[in-house]
Protein backbone atom coordinates (compact mmCIF):
# COMPACT_ATOMS: atom_id res chain seq x y z
CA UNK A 1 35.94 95.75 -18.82
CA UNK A 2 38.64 96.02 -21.30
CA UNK A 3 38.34 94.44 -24.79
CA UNK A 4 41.07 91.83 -23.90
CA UNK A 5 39.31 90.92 -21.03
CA UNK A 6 35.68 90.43 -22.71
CA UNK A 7 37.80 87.97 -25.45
CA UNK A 8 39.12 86.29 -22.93
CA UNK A 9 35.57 85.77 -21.50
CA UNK A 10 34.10 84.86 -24.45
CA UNK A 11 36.75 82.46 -25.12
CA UNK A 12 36.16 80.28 -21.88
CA UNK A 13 32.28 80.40 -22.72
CA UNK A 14 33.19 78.83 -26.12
CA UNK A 15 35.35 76.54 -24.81
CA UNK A 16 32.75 75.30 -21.81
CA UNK A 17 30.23 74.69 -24.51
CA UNK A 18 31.90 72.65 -26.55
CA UNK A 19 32.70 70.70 -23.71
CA UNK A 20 29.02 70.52 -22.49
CA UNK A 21 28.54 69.34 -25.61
CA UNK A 22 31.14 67.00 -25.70
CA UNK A 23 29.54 65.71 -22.49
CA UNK A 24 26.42 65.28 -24.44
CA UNK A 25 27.15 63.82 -26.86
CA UNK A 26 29.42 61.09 -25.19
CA UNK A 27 26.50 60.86 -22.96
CA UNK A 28 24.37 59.87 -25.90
CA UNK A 29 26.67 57.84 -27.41
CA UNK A 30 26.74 55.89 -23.67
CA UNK A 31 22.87 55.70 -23.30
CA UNK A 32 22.23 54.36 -26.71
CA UNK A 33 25.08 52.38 -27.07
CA UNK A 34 24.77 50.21 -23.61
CA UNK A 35 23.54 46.66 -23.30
CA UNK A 36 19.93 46.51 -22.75
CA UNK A 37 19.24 45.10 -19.40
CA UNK A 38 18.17 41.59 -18.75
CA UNK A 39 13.89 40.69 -18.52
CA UNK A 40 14.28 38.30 -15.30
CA UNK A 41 11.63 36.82 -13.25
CA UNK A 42 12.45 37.42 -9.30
CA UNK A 43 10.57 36.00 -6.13
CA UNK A 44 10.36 37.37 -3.17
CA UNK A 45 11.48 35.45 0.39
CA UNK A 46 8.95 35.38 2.70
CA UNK A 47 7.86 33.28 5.57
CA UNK A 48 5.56 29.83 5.20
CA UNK A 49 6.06 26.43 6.17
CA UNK A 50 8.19 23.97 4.44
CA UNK A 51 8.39 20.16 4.59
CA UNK A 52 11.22 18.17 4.49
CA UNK A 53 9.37 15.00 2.43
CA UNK A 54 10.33 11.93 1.17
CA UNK A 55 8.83 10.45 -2.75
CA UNK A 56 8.88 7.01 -4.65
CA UNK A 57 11.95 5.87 -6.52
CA UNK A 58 9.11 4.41 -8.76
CA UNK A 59 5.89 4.45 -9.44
CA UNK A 60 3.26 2.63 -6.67
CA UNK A 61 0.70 0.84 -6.88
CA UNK A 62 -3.27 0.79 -6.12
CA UNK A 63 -3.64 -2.01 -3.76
CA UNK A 64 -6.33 -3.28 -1.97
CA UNK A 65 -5.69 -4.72 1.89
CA UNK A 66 -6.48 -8.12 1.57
CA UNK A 67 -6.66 -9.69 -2.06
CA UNK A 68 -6.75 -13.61 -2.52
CA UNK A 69 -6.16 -15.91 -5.61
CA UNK A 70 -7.97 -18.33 -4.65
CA UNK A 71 -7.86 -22.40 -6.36
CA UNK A 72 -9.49 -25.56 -4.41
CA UNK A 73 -6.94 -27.76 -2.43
CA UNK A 74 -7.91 -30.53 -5.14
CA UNK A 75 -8.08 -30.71 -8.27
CA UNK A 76 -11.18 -31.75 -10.76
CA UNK A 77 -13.84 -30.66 -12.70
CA UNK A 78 -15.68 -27.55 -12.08
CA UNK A 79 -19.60 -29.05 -11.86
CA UNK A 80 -20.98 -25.40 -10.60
CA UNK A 81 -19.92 -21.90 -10.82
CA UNK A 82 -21.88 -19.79 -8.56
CA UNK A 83 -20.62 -16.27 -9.05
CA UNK A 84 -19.77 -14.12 -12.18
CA UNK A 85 -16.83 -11.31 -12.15
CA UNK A 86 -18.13 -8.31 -10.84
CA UNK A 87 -20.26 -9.75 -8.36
CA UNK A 88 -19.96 -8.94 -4.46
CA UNK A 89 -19.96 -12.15 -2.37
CA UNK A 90 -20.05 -12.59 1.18
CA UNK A 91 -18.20 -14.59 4.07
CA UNK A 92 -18.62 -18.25 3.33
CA UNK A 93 -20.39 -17.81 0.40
CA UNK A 94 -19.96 -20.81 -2.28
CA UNK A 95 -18.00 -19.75 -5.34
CA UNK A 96 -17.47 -23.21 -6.98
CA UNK A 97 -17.88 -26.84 -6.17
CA UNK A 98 -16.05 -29.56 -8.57
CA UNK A 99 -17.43 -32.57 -9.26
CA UNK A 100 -17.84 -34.85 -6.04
CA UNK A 101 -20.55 -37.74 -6.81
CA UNK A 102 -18.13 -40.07 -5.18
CA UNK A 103 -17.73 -38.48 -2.44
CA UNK A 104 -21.00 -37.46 -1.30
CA UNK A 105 -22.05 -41.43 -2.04
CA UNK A 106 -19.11 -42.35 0.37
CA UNK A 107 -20.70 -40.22 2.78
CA UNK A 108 -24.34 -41.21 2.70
CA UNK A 109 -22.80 -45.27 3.03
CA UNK A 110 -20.57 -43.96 6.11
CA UNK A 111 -23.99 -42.17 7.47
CA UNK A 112 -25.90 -46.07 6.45
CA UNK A 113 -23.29 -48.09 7.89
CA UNK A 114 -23.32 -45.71 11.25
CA UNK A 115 -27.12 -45.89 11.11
CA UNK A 116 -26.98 -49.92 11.13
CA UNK A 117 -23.89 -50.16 13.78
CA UNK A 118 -26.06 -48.04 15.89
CA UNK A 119 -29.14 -50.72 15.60
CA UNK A 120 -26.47 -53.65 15.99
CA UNK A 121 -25.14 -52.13 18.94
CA UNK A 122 -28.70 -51.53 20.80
CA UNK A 123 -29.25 -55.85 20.01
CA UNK A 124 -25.73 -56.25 21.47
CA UNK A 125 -26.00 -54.57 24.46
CA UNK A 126 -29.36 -55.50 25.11
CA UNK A 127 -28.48 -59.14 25.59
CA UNK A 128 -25.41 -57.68 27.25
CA UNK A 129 -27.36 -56.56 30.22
CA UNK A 130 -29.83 -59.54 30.12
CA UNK A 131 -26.63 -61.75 30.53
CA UNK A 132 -25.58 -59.16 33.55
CA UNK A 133 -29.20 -59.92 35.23
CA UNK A 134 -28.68 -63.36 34.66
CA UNK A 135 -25.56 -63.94 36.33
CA UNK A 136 -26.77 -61.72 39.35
CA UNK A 137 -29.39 -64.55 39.76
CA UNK A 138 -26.92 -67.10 39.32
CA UNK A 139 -24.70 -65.97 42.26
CA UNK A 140 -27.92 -66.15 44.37
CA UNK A 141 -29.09 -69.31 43.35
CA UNK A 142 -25.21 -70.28 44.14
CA UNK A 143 -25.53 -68.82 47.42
CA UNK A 144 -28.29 -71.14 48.84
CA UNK A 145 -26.92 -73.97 46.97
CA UNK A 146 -29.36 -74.52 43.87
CA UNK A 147 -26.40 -74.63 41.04
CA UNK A 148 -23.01 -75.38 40.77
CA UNK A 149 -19.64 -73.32 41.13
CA UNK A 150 -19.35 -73.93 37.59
CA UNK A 151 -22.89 -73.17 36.51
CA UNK A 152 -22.39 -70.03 38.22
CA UNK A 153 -19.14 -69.48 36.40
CA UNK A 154 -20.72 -70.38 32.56
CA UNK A 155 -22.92 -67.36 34.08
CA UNK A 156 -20.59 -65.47 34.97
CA UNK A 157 -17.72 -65.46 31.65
CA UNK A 158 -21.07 -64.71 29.45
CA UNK A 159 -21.88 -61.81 31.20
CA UNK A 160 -18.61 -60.53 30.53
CA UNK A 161 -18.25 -61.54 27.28
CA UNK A 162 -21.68 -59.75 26.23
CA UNK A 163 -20.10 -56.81 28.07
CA UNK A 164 -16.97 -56.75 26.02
CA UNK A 165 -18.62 -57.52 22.82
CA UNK A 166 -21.44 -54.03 23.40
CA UNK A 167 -18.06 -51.91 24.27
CA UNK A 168 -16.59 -53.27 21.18
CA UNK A 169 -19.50 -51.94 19.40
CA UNK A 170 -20.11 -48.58 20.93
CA UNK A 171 -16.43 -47.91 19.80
CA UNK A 172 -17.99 -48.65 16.03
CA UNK A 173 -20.07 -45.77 16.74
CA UNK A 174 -16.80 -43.51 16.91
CA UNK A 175 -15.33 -44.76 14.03
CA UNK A 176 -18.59 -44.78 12.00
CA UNK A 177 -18.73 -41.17 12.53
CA UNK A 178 -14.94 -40.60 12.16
CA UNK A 179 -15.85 -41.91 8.42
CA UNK A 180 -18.35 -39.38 8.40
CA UNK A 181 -16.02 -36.92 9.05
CA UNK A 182 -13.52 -37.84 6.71
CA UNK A 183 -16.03 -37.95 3.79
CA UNK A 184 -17.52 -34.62 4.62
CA UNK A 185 -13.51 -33.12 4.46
CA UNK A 186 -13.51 -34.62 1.63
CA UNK A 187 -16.35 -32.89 0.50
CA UNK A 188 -15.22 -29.10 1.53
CA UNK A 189 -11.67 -29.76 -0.16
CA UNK A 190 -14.07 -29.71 -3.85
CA UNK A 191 -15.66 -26.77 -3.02
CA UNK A 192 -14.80 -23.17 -2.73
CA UNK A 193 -15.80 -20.44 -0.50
CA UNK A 194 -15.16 -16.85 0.27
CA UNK A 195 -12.69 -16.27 3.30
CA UNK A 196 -13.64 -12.75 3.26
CA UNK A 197 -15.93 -10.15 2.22
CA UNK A 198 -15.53 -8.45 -1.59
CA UNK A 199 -15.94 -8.34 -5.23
CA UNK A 200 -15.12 -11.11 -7.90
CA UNK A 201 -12.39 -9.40 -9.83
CA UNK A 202 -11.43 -12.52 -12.29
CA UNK A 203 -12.91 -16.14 -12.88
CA UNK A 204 -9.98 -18.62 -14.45
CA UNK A 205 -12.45 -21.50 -15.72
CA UNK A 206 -15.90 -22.67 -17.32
CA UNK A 207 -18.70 -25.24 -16.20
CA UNK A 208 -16.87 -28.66 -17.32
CA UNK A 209 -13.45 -27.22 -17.73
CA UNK A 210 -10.79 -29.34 -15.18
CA UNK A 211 -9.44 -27.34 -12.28
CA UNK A 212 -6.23 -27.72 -10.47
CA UNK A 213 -4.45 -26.18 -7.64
CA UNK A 214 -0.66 -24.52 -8.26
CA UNK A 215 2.10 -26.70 -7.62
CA UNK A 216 4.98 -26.06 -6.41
CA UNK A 217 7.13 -23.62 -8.58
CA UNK A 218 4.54 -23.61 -11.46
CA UNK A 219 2.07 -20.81 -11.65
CA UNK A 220 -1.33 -21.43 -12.51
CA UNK A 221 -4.51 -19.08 -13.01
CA UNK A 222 -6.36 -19.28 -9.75
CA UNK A 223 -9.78 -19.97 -10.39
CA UNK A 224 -11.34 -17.29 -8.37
CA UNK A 225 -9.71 -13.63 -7.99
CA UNK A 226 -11.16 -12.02 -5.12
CA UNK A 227 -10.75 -8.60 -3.64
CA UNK A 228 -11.59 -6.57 -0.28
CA UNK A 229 -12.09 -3.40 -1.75
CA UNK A 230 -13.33 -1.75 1.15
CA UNK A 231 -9.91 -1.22 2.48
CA UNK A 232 -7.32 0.57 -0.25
CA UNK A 233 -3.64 1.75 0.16
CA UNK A 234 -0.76 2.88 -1.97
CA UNK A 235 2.13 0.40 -2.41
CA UNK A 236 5.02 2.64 -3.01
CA UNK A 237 9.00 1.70 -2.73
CA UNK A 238 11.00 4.01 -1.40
CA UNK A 239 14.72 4.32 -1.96
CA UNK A 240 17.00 3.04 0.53
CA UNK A 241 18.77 6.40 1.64
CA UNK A 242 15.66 7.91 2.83
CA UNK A 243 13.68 4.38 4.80
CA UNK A 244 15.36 5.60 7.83
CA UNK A 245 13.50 8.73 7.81
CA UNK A 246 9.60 6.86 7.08
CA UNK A 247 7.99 5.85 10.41
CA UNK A 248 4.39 4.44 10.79
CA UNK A 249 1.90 6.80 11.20
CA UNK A 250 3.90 10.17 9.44
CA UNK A 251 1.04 12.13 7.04
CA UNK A 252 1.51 12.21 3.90
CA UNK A 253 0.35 12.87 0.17
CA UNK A 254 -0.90 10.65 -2.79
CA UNK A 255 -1.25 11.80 -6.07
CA UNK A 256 -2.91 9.55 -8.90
CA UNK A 257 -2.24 9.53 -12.46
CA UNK A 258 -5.53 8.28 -13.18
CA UNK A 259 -7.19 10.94 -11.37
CA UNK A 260 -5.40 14.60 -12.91
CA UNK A 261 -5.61 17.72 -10.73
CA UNK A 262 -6.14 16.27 -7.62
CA UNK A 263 -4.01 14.94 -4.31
CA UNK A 264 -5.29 13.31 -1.29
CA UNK A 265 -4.39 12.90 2.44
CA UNK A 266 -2.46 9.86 4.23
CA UNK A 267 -0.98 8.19 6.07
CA UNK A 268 1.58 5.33 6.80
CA UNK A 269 0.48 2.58 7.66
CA UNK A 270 3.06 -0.03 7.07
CA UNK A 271 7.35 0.16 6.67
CA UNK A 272 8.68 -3.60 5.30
CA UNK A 273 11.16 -4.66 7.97
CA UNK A 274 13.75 -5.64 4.91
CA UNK A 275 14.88 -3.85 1.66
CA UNK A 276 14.00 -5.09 -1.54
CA UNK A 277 17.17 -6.35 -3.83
CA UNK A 278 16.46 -6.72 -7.50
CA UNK A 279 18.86 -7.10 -10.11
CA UNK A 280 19.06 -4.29 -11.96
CA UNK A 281 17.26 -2.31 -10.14
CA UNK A 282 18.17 0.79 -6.58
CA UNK A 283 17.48 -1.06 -3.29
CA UNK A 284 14.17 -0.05 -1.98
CA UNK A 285 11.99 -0.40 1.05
CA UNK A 286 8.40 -1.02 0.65
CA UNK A 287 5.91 1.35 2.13
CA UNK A 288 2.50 1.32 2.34
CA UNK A 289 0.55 4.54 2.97
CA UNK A 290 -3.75 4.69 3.27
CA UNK A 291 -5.86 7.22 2.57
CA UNK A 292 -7.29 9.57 5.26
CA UNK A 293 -10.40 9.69 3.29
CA UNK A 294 -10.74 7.85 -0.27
CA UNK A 295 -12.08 9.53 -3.31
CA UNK A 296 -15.73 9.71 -3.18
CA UNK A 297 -16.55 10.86 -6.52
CA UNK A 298 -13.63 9.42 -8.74
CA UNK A 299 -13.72 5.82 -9.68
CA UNK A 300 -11.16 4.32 -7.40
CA UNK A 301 -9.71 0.91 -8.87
CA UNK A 302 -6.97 -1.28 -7.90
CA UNK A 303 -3.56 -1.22 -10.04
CA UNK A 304 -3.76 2.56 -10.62
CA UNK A 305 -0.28 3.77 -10.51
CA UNK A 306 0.15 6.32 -7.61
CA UNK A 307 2.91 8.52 -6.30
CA UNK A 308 3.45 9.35 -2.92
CA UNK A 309 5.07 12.38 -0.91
CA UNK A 310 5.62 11.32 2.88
CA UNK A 311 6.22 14.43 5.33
CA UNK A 312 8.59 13.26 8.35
CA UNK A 313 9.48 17.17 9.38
CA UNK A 314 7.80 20.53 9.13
CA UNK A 315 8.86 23.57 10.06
CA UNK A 316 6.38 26.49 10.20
CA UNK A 317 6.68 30.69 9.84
CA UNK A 318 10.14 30.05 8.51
CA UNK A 319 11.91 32.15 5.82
CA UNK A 320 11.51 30.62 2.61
CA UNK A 321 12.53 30.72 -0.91
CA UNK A 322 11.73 29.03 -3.94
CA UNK A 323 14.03 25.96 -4.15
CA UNK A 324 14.52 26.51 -8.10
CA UNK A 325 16.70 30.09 -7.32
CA UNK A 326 19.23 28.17 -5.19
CA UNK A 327 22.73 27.83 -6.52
CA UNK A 328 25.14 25.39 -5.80
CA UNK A 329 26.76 25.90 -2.54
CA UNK A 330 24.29 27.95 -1.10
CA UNK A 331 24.26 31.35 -3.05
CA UNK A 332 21.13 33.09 -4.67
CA UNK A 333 21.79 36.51 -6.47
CA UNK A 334 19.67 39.19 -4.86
CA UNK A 335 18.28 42.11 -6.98
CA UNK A 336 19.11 45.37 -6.09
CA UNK A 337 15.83 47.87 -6.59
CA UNK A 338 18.49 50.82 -5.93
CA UNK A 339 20.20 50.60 -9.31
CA UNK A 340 19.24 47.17 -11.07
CA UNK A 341 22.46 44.95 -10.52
CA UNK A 342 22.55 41.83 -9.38
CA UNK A 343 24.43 40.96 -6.41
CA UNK A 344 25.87 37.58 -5.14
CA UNK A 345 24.58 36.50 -1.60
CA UNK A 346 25.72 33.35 0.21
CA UNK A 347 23.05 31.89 2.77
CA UNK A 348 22.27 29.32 5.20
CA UNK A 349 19.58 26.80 4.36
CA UNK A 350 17.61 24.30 6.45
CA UNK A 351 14.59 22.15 5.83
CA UNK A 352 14.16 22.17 1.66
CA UNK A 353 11.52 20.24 -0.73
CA UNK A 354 11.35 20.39 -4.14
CA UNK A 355 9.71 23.59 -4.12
CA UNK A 356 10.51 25.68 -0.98
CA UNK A 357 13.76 25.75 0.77
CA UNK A 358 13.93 27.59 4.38
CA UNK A 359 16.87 30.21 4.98
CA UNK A 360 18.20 30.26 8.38
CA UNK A 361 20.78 33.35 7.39
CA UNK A 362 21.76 35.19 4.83
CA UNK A 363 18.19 36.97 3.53
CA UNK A 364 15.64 39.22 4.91
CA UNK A 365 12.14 39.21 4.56
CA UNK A 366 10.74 40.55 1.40
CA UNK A 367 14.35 40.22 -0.23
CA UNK A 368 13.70 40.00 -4.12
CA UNK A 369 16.07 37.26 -5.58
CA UNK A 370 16.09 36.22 -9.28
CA UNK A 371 14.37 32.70 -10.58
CA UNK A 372 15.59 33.17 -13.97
CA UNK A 373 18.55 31.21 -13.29
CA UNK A 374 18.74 29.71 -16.94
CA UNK A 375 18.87 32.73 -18.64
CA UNK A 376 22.05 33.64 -20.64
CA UNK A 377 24.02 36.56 -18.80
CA UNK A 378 22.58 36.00 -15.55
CA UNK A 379 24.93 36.55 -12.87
CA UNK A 380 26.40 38.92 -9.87
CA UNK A 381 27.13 42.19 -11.68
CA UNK A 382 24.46 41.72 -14.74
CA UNK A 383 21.44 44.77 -15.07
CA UNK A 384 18.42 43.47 -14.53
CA UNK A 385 14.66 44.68 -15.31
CA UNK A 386 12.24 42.74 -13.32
CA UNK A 387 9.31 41.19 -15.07
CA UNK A 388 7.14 40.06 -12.29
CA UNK A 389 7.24 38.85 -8.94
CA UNK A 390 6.58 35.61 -7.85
């Protein structure tokens, strides 16, 4: 090789490494200088059952299924108070009587007076029939001639007058005990039972204190607050919008504020054929909603606020996602493991809840997608590191 020839080839060797490290060195300047890529959190779609559900507008309420205020039809003044709050009653059982002297006299006088109408009556008729003998003698004493037609008559008209005057006075008999009956009404309008089964929640009186039932348009304390705490449902109103949805009988959930950490089953039991209008206030429909089985170890009370989730469809093995990485109108942005970017993906959704939504089209199983939707710089085209999977 002649000497040109070597400087020439030592020439091009100089010249390819400066431009290796040219190359280099804008590599460098590339890899250190670059944005760091983004920490997001991804999730991964898979398949599960979602719910399409339906919650309260506001909070429900702990109620039990049959709950009376109760107050006498009368009013007067409580003589005796036979139960104290907390106390379990049964069916008929006395709560309170008022004071009723003059009423229970009126009723022993009506049970005298029938008492001496009955004796009257037994005189009355007694002579009644002896008159009825006696004018059966007198028409055969007429017949062979031994008195006259108008003997037999005087016989006769007092026969019939002594039988008017005994049906006279068996018909004091009804009305003797009509009194009774009156009286004893009387009676049962001062006192106060239990219609049902259940505990003594409130007592609005003392011994000696005056008692009086509500009229009309004024509220008054009842005097006896009594619940039926063996049956217990959740009061709930549910917006308008979604009513048409709630049907007796769907399953449900109930969540408790008093009770953390916890949810039970149940079920609807009642829709309110009308919508609640308040001023001020979303029209609502009341629901009611039971439990499947009632906590057992928890101290169940009613007025405990309570939320309720009502399920009215399901759909099961379906792709899902987590409802929080849906975009508006439809997109998610799906990572790509091949290089890090984040790519924009439009898809078809179905049946969605607060926290799953199902994906008819548009995703595969196992597809990772990013939940760290808030984060600044997150979007189609951004380099992502993953920081867990959810």
């Amino acid at each position: 090789m002649t000497l040109s020839g070597q400087r020439g080839q030592n020439r091009l060797l100089k010249y390819l490494a400066y431009l290796a490290a040219l190359l280099l060195l804008a590599l460098a300047a590339w890899h250190f200088t670059r944005p760091e890529p983004l920490h997001v959190q991804l999730a991964v779609a898979e398949r599960g059952t979602v719910e399409a559900t339906v919650s309260n507008t506001r909070a429900g309420t702990v109620k039990a299924c049959r709950r009376a205020k109760l107050a006498p039809p009368a009013g007067g003044q409580i003589a005796q108070l036979r139960v104290k709050k907390g106390e379990r009653v049964k069916t008929g059982q006395i709560l309170l009587e008022l004071w009723n002297d003059d009423l229970q006299a009126q009723a022993r006088l009506s049970e005298q007076q029938l008492a001496t109408t009955a004796t009257r009556i037994g005189e009355i008729c007694t002579l009644a029939e002896q008159s009825g003998k006696a004018a059966a003698r007198a028409r055969q004493l007429r017949e062979r001639g031994f008195i006259s037609p108008e003997g037999l008559e005087r016989a006769e008209a007092d026969a019939q007058a002594r039988q008017a005057s005994c049906q006279a006075a068996r018909s004091e008999i009804a009305q003797g005990r009509s009194r009774i009956e009156v009286a004893q009404a009387g009676l049962r309008r001062l006192v106060l039972r239990a219609p049902f089964d259940g505990v003594v929640a409130d007592i609005s009186g003392e011994l000696g204190e005056y008692a009086t039932p509500s009229p009309p348009g004024i509220p008054t304390p009842p005097a006896i607050d009594l619940i039926d705490d063996s049956c217990i449902l959740i009061s709930a109103p549910i917006d308008e919008v979604d009513a048409a949805n709630i049907k007796a009988g769907q399953s449900g959930r109930i969540v408790l504020d008093a009770i953390k950490g916890k949810s039970f089953a149940g079920k609807v039991k009642r829709v309110a054929p009308y919508v609640l209008e308040l001023e001020k206030q979303a029209r609502t429909v009341e629901v009611e909603v039971e439990f499947v089985e009632p906590p057992t170890e928890e101290n169940l009370l009613v007025g405990y606020s309570a939320d309720v989730e009502i399920v009215h469809a399901s759909h099961a093995n379906v792709l899902r996602i987590p409802t929080q990485t849906l975009l508006e109108g439809n997109r998610v942005l799906l990572y790509r493991a091949s290089d890090g970017v984040l790519e924009e993906r439009a898809v078809t959704a179905g049946l969605t809840n607060w926290e799953y939504t199902e994906i008819a089209s548009g995703l595969n199983e196992g597809d990772q997608i990013v939940m760290s939707l808030d984060k600044a710089g997150v979007k189609a085209g951004a380099r992502v590191q993953p920081v867990g999977e959810k």
